[in-house]
Protein backbone atom coordinates (compact mmCIF):
# COMPACT_ATOMS: atom_id res chain seq x y z
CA UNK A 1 83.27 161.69 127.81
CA UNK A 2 80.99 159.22 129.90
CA UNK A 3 80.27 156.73 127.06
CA UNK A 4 82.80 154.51 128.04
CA UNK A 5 81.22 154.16 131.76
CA UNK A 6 77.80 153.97 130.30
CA UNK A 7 78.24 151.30 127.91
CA UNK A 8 80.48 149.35 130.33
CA UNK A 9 78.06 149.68 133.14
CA UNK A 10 74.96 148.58 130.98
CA UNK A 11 76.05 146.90 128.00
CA UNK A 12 75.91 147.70 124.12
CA UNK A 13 71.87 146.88 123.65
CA UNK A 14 70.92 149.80 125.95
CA UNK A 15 73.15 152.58 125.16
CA UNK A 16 72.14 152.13 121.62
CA UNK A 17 68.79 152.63 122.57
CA UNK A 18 69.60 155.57 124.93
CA UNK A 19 71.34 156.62 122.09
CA UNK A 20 68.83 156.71 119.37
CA UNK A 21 65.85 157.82 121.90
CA UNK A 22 66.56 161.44 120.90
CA UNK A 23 65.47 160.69 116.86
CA UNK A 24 61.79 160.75 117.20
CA UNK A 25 62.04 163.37 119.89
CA UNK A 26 63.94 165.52 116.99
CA UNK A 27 62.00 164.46 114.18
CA UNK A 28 58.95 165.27 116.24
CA UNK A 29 60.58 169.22 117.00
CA UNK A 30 60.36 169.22 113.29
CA UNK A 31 56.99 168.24 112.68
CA UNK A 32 56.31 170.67 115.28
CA UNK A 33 58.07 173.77 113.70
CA UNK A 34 56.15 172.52 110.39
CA UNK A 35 52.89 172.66 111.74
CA UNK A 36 53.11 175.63 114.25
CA UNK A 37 54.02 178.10 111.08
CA UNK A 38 57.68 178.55 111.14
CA UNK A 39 59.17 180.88 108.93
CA UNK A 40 60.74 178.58 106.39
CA UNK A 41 59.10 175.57 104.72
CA UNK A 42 61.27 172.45 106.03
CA UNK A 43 63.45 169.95 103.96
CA UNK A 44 62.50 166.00 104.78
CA UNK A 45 65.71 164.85 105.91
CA UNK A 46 66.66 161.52 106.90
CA UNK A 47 68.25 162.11 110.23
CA UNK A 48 70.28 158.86 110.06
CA UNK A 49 73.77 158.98 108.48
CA UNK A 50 74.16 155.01 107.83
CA UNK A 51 74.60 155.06 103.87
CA UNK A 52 71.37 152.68 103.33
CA UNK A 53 69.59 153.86 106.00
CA UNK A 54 69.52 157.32 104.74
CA UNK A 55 68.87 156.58 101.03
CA UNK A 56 65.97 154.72 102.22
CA UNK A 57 64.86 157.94 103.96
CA UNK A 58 65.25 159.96 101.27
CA UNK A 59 63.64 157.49 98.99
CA UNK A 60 60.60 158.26 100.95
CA UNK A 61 60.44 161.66 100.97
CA UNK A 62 61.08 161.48 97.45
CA UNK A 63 58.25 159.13 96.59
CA UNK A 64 55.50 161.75 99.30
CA UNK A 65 57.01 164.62 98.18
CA UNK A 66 57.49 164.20 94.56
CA UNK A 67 53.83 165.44 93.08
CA UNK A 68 53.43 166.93 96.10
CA UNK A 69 51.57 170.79 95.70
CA UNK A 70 52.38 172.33 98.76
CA UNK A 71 55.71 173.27 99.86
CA UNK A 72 55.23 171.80 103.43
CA UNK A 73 56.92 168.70 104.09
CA UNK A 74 53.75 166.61 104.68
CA UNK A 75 52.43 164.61 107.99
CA UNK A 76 53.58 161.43 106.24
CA UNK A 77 56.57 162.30 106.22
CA UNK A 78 57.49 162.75 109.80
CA UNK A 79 54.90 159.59 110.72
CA UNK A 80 57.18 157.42 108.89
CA UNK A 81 60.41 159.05 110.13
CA UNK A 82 58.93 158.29 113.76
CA UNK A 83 57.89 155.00 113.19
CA UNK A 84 61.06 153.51 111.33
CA UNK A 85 63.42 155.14 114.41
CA UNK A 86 61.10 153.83 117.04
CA UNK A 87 61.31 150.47 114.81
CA UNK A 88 64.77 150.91 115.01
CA UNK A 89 64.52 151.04 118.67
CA UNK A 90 63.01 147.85 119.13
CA UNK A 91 65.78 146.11 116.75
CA UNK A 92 68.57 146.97 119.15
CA UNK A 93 67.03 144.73 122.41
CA UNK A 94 68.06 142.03 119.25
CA UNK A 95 71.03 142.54 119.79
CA UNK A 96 73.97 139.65 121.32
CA UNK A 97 75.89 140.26 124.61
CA UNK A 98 79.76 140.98 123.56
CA UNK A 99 80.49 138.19 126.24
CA UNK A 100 78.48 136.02 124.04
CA UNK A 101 80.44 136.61 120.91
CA UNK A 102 82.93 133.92 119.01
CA UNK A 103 84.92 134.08 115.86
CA UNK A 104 85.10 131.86 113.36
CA UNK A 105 88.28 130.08 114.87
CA UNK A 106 86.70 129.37 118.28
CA UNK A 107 88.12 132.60 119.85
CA UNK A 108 86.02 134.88 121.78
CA UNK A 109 86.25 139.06 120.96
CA UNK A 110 87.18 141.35 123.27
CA UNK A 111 85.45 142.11 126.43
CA UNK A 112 85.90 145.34 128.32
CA UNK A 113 85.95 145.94 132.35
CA UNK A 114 83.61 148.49 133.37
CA UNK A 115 85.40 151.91 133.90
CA UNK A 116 84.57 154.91 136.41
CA UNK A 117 84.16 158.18 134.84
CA UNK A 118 87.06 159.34 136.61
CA UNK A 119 89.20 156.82 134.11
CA UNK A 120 87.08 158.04 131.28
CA UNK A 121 88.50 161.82 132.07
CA UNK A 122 91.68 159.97 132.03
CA UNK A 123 91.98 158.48 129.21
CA UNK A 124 90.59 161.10 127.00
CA UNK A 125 93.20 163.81 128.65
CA UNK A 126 95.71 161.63 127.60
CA UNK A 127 94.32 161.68 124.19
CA UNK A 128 95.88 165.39 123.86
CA UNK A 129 99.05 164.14 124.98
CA UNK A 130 99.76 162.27 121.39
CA UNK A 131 101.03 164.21 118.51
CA UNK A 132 99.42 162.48 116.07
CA UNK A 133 96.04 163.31 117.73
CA UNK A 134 96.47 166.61 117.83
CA UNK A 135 97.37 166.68 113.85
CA UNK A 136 94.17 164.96 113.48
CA UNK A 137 91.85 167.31 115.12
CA UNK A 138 91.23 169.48 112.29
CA UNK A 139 90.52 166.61 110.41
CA UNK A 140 87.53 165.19 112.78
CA UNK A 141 85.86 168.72 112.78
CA UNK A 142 85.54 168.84 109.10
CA UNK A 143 83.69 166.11 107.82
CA UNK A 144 80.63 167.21 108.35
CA UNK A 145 81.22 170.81 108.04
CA UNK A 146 80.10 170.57 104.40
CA UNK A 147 76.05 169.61 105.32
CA UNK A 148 74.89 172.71 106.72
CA UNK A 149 76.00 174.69 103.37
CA UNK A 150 74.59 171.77 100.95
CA UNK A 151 71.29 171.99 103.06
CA UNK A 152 70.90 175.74 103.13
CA UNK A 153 71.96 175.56 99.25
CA UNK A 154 69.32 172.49 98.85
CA UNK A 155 66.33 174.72 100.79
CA UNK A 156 67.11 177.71 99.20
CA UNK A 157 67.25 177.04 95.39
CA UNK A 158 65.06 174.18 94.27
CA UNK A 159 61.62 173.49 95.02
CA UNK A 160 59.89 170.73 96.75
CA UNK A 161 60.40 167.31 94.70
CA UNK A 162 63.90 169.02 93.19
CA UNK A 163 65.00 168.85 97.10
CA UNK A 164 63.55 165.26 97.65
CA UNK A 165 65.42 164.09 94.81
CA UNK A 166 68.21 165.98 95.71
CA UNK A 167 68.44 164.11 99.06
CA UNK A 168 67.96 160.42 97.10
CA UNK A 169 71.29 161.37 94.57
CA UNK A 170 73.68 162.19 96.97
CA UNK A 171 73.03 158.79 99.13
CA UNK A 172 72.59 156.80 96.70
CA UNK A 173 76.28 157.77 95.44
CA UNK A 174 78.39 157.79 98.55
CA UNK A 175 78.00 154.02 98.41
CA UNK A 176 79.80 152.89 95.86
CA UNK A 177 82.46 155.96 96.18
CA UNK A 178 82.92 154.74 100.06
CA UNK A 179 83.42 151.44 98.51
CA UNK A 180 85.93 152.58 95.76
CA UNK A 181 88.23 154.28 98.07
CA UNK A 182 87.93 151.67 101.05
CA UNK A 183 88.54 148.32 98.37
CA UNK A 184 90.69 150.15 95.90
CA UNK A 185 92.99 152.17 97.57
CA UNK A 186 92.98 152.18 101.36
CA UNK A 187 93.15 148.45 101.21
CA UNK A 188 94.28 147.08 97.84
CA UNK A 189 97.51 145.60 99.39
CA UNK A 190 98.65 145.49 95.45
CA UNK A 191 98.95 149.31 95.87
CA UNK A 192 102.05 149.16 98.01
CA UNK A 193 102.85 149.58 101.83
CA UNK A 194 99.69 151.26 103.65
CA UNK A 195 101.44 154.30 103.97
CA UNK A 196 101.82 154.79 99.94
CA UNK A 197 97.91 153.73 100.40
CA UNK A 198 97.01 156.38 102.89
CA UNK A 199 98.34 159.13 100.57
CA UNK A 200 96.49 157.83 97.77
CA UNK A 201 93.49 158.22 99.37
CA UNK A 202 93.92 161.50 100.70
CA UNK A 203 95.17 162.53 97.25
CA UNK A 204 92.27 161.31 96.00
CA UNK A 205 90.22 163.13 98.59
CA UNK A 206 91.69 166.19 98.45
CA UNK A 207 91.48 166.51 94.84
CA UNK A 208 87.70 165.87 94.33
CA UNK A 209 86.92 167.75 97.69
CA UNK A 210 88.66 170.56 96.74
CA UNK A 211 87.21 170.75 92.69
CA UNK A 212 83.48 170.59 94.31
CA UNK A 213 84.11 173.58 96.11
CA UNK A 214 85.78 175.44 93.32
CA UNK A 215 82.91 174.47 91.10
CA UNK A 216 80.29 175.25 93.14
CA UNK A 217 81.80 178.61 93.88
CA UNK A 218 81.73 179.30 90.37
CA UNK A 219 77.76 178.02 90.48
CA UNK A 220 77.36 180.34 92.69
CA UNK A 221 79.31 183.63 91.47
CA UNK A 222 76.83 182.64 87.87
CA UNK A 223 73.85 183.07 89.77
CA UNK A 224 74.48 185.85 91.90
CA UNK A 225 72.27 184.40 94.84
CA UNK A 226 70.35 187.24 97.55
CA UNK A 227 69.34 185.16 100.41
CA UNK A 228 67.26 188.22 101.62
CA UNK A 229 65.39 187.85 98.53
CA UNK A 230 62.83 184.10 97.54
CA UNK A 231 64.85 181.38 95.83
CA UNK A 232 64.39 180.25 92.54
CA UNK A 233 62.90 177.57 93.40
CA UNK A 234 64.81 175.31 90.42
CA UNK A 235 62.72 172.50 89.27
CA UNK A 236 64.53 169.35 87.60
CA UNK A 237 63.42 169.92 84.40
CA UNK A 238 64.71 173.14 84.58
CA UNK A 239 67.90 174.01 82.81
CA UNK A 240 69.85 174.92 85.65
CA UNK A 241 69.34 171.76 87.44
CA UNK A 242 71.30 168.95 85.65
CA UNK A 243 74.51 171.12 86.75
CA UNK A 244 73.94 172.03 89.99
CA UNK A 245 72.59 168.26 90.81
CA UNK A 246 76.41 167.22 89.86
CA UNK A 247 77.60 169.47 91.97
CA UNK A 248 75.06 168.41 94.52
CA UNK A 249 75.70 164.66 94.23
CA UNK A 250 80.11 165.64 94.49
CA UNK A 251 78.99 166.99 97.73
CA UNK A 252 77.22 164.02 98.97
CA UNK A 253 80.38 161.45 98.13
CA UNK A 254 82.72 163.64 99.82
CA UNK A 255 80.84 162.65 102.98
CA UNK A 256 81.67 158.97 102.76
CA UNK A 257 85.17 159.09 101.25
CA UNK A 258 86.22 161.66 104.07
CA UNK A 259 84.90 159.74 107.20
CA UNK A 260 86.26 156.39 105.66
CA UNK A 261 89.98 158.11 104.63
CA UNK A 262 90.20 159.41 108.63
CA UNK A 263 88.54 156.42 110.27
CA UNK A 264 91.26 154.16 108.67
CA UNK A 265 93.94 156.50 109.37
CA UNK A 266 92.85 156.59 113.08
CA UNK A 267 93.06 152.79 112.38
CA UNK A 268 95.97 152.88 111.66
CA UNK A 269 97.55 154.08 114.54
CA UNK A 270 97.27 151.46 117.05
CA UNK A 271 95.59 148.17 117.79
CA UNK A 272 94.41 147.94 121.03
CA UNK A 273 90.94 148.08 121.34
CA UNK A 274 90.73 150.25 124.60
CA UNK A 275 92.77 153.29 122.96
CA UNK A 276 90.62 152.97 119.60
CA UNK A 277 88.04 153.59 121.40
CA UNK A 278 88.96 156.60 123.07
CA UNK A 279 90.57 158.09 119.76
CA UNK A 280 86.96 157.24 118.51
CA UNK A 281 85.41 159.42 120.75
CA UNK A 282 88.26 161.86 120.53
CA UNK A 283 86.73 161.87 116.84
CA UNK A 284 82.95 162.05 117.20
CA UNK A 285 83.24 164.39 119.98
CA UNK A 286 85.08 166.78 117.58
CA UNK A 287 83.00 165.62 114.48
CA UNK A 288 79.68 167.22 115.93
C-alpha cells in the first residue's frame, strides 16, 4: 500500500535494497531450522523467482547436493544463498536515477511526483472501483498457488539429489515456455487483433494448466501416498521418476506462462504509467 510513497520519497536504488534485505535474513531462518534439528530435512530452494536467477540457484544446489550422503541441505548451501543476495544487494546502489534516463529518440521516461500515503490509500481504493479489476482478482491469487503443493510433493517423494534436480528442470523450462507464449502468441501481431491474441494464450494456458493437474492427480491416486507415513524417497534412476519429473517440470512452466498471460492482460488495460502501477500492486499484493 505504501510502496508508492516509499519509492517516490527515496528513489528506485533504495527500495530495491530495502526490498531484498529480508533474503539473507530468510535464508538465514532456514539455515537456522536446519541446524537447530527441525523436524523435516529442508529442500535448497532458490528464494528468487527471476527465471535465470533461480536456475542458477538451483544449479547450485544441484551441483552440492547431488552426491551428497546426508539428507541435510548442507552449510554450503545457505553460504552461497547469503552471499549471492547480499551480492545482489550491492548491485542495486548500480543502479541509474529515473531522472537520468533517455530513450533512444532523445526523449526522457517518465518521472513520478512523490505521493503521500494518504494518495496511495487512494488510489488503490479506487482500484476496486473498476470492473475489470475485480474480474481479475482471482486471477492474481492463483499464480503461485501451485508452489506450495509442488514443494510439499518435491520434499515428500524423492530424495536428496532427485529434489536438487528437480528444482534445476522446472527453471530451466519456464524460459523458453515464457518466451513461446510472450513472442508467439501474446505478441505475434500476425495472429490477429490482441484480443484474438489474449484468448489464445489463455487457451493455451488453460489447457496445459489444467492437463498437469489431471495428470498428476492420477500420479497420485497410482501411488496411494500416506503423508503420516516416510516418503519413498524416489531416486532418478528409479522407475517412477522419469514420469513424475514430467509432471514436475509441467508444473514449473505453468509458473511463467501464467504470470506473463495476466501481466499482459493487466497491460492491456490502460497506458498510463501511474494506474499500471497501482493495478501492479493491486496484483502482487493479491499474488502473495
Amino acid at each position: 500500500m505504501a510502496k508508492d510513497t516509499i519509492l517516490t520519497k527515496i528513489g528506485p536504488r533504495w527500495t530495491v535494497l530495502l526490498a531484498i534485505s529480508g533474503y539473507p535474513l530468510y535464508t538465514g531462518s532456514l539455515w537456522y531450522f536446519d541446524e537447530s534439528g527441525g523436524e523435516r530435512s529442508l529442500e535448497s530452494n532458490p528464494v528468487d523467482r527471476p527465471l535465470v536467477g533461480a536456475t542458477v540457484g538451483a544449479g547450485i544446489s544441484l551441483a552440492i547436493n547431488f552426491n551428497a550422503s546426508s539428507p541435510s541441505t548442507p552449510r554450503t548451501v545457505y553460504i552461497i544463498f547469503i552471499v549471492l543476495q547480499c551480492a545482489s544487494g550491492v548491485l542495486t546502489l548500480l543502479m541509474v536515477d529515473p531522472n537520468k534516463l533517455v530513450r533512444p529518440d532523445g526523449t526522457s521516461v517518465a518521472v513520478f511526483q512523490p505521493t503521500t500515503l494518504k494518495e496511495s490509500i487512494v488510489a488503490l481504493g479506487s482500484m476496486f472501483k473498476d470492473w475489470r479489476m475485480i474480474l481479475m482478482l482471482s486471477a492474481f491469487f492463483t499464480p503461485e498457488a501451485f508452489i506450495v503443493l509442488q514443494s510439499s510433493l518435491n520434499a515428500y517423494a524423492f530424495n536428496l539429489r532427485t529434489r536438487s534436480l528437480n528444482n534445476v528442470l522446472p527453471y530451466a523450462c519456464q524460459i523458453p515456455v515464457a518466451l513461446f507464449v510472450g513472442y508467439a502468441l501474446l505478441d505475434n501481431e500476425r495472429l490477429g487483433s490482441r484480443r484474438r491474441r489474449g484468448l489464445l494464450a489463455i487457451s493455451f494456458d488453460a489447457i496445459l494448466i489444467t492437463g498437469t493437474y489431471i495428470a498428476l492427480t492420477i500420479w497420485l491416486d497410482s501411488w496411494g501416498f500416506e503423508r503420516s507415513q516416510p516418503g519413498p524417497n524416489i531416486d532418478i534412476n528409479d522407475a517412477a521418476w522419469p514420469g513424475a519429473v514430467v509432471i514436475y517440470v509441467l508444473y514449473g512452466a505453468q509458473y511463467g506462462i501464467f504470470q506473463d498471460t495476466v501481466l499482459w492482460v493487466l497491460g492491456s488495460m490502460s497506458n498510463q504509467p501511474k494506474l499500471m502501477a497501482h493495478m501492479g500492486g493491486v496484483m502482487v499484493c493479491y499474488k502473495f
